[in-house]
Protein backbone atom coordinates (compact mmCIF):
# COMPACT_ATOMS: atom_id res chain seq x y z
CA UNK A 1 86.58 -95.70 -11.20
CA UNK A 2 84.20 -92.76 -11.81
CA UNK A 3 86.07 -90.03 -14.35
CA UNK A 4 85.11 -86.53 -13.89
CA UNK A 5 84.69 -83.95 -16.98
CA UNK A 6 84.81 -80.63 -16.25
CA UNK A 7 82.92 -79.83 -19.88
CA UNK A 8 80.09 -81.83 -19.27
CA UNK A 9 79.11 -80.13 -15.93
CA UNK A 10 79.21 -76.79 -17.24
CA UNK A 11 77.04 -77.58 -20.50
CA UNK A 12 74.53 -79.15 -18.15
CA UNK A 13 74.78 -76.20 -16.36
CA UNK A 14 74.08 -73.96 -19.08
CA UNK A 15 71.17 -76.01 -20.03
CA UNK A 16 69.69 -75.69 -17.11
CA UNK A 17 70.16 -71.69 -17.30
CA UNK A 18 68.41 -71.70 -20.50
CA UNK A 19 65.33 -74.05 -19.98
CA UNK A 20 65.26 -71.80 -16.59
CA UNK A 21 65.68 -68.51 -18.35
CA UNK A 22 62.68 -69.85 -20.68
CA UNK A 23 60.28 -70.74 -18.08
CA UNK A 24 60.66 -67.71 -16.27
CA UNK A 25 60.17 -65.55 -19.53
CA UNK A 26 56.56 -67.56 -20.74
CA UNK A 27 55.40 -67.31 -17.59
CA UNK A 28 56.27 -63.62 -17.63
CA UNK A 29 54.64 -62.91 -20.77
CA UNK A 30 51.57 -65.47 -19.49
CA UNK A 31 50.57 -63.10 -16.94
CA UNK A 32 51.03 -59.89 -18.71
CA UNK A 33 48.52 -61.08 -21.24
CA UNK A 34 46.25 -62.30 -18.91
CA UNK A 35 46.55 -58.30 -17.24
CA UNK A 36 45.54 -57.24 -20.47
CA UNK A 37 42.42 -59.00 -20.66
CA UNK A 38 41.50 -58.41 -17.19
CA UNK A 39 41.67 -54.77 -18.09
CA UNK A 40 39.71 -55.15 -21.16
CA UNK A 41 37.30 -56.70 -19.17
CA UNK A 42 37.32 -54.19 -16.66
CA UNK A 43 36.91 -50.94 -19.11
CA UNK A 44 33.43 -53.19 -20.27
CA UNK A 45 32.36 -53.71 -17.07
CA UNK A 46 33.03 -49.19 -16.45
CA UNK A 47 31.83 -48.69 -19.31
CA UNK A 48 28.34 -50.76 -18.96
CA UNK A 49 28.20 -49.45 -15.43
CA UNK A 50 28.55 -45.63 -16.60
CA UNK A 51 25.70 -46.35 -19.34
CA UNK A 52 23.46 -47.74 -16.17
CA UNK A 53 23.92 -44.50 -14.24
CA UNK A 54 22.70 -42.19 -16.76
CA UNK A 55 19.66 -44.59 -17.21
CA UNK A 56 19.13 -44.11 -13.58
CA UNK A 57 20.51 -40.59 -13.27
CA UNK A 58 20.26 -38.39 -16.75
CA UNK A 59 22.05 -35.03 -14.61
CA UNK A 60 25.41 -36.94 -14.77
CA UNK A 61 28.27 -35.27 -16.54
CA UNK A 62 29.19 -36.75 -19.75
CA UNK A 63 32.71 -37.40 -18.61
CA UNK A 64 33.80 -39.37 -16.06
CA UNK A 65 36.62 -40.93 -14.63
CA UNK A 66 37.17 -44.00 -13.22
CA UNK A 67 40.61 -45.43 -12.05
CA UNK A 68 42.14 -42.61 -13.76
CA UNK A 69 40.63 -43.34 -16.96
CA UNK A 70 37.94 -41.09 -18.82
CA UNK A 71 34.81 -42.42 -19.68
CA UNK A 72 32.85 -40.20 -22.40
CA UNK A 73 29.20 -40.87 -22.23
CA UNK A 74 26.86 -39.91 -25.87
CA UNK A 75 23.32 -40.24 -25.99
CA UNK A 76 21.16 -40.27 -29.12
CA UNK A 77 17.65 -41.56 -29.24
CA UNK A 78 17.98 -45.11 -28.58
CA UNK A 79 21.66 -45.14 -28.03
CA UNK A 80 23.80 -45.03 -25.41
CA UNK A 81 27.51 -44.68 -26.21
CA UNK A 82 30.93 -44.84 -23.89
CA UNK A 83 33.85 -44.04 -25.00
CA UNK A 84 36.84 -45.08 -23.55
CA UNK A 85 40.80 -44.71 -24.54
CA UNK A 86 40.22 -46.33 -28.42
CA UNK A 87 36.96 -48.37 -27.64
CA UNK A 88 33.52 -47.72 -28.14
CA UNK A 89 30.68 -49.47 -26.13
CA UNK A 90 27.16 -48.94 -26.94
CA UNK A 91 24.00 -50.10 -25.98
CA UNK A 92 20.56 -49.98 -28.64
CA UNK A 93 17.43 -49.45 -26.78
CA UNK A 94 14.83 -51.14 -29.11
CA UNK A 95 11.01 -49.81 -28.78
């Protein structure tokens, strides 16, 4: 004969909230960071592809803005310089 406890079903159950509660949160945070670094990569990509239009373009206004962020474009001698949000790409032209 089989005996039921009623305590042992609802600690099971519990577990199997919390390993479920913890799987769902990981995988959470697992794609948010991986958002982040997609949109790292992204503002590169902008900002390399704003330095490659003033190469081909010079009467381009310094600022631009793509997908709602602003792109500030500096040019020295041999340097070309984007700004964006608290990063700084920049690009040496060597001679």
């Amino acid at each position: 004969m089989k005996l039921k406890h009623k305590g042992f079903v609802l600690v099971e159950s519990l577990t199997s909230l919390a390993i479920s509660l913890l799987i769902i949160f990981m995988l959470t945070y697992c794609v948010s960071e991986q958002f982040k670094l997609l949109d790292g990569w992204e503002q590169r990509v902008n900002a390399h592809k704003v330095i490659l239009l003033h190469l081909s373009n010079p009467n381009l206004p310094a600022i631009m803005t793509i997908k709602g962020q602003k792109y500030y474009f500096q040019q020295t001698k041999n340097n070309y310089q984007v700004s964006v949000r608290n990063n700084v790409y920049q690009v040496e032209i060597k001679t």
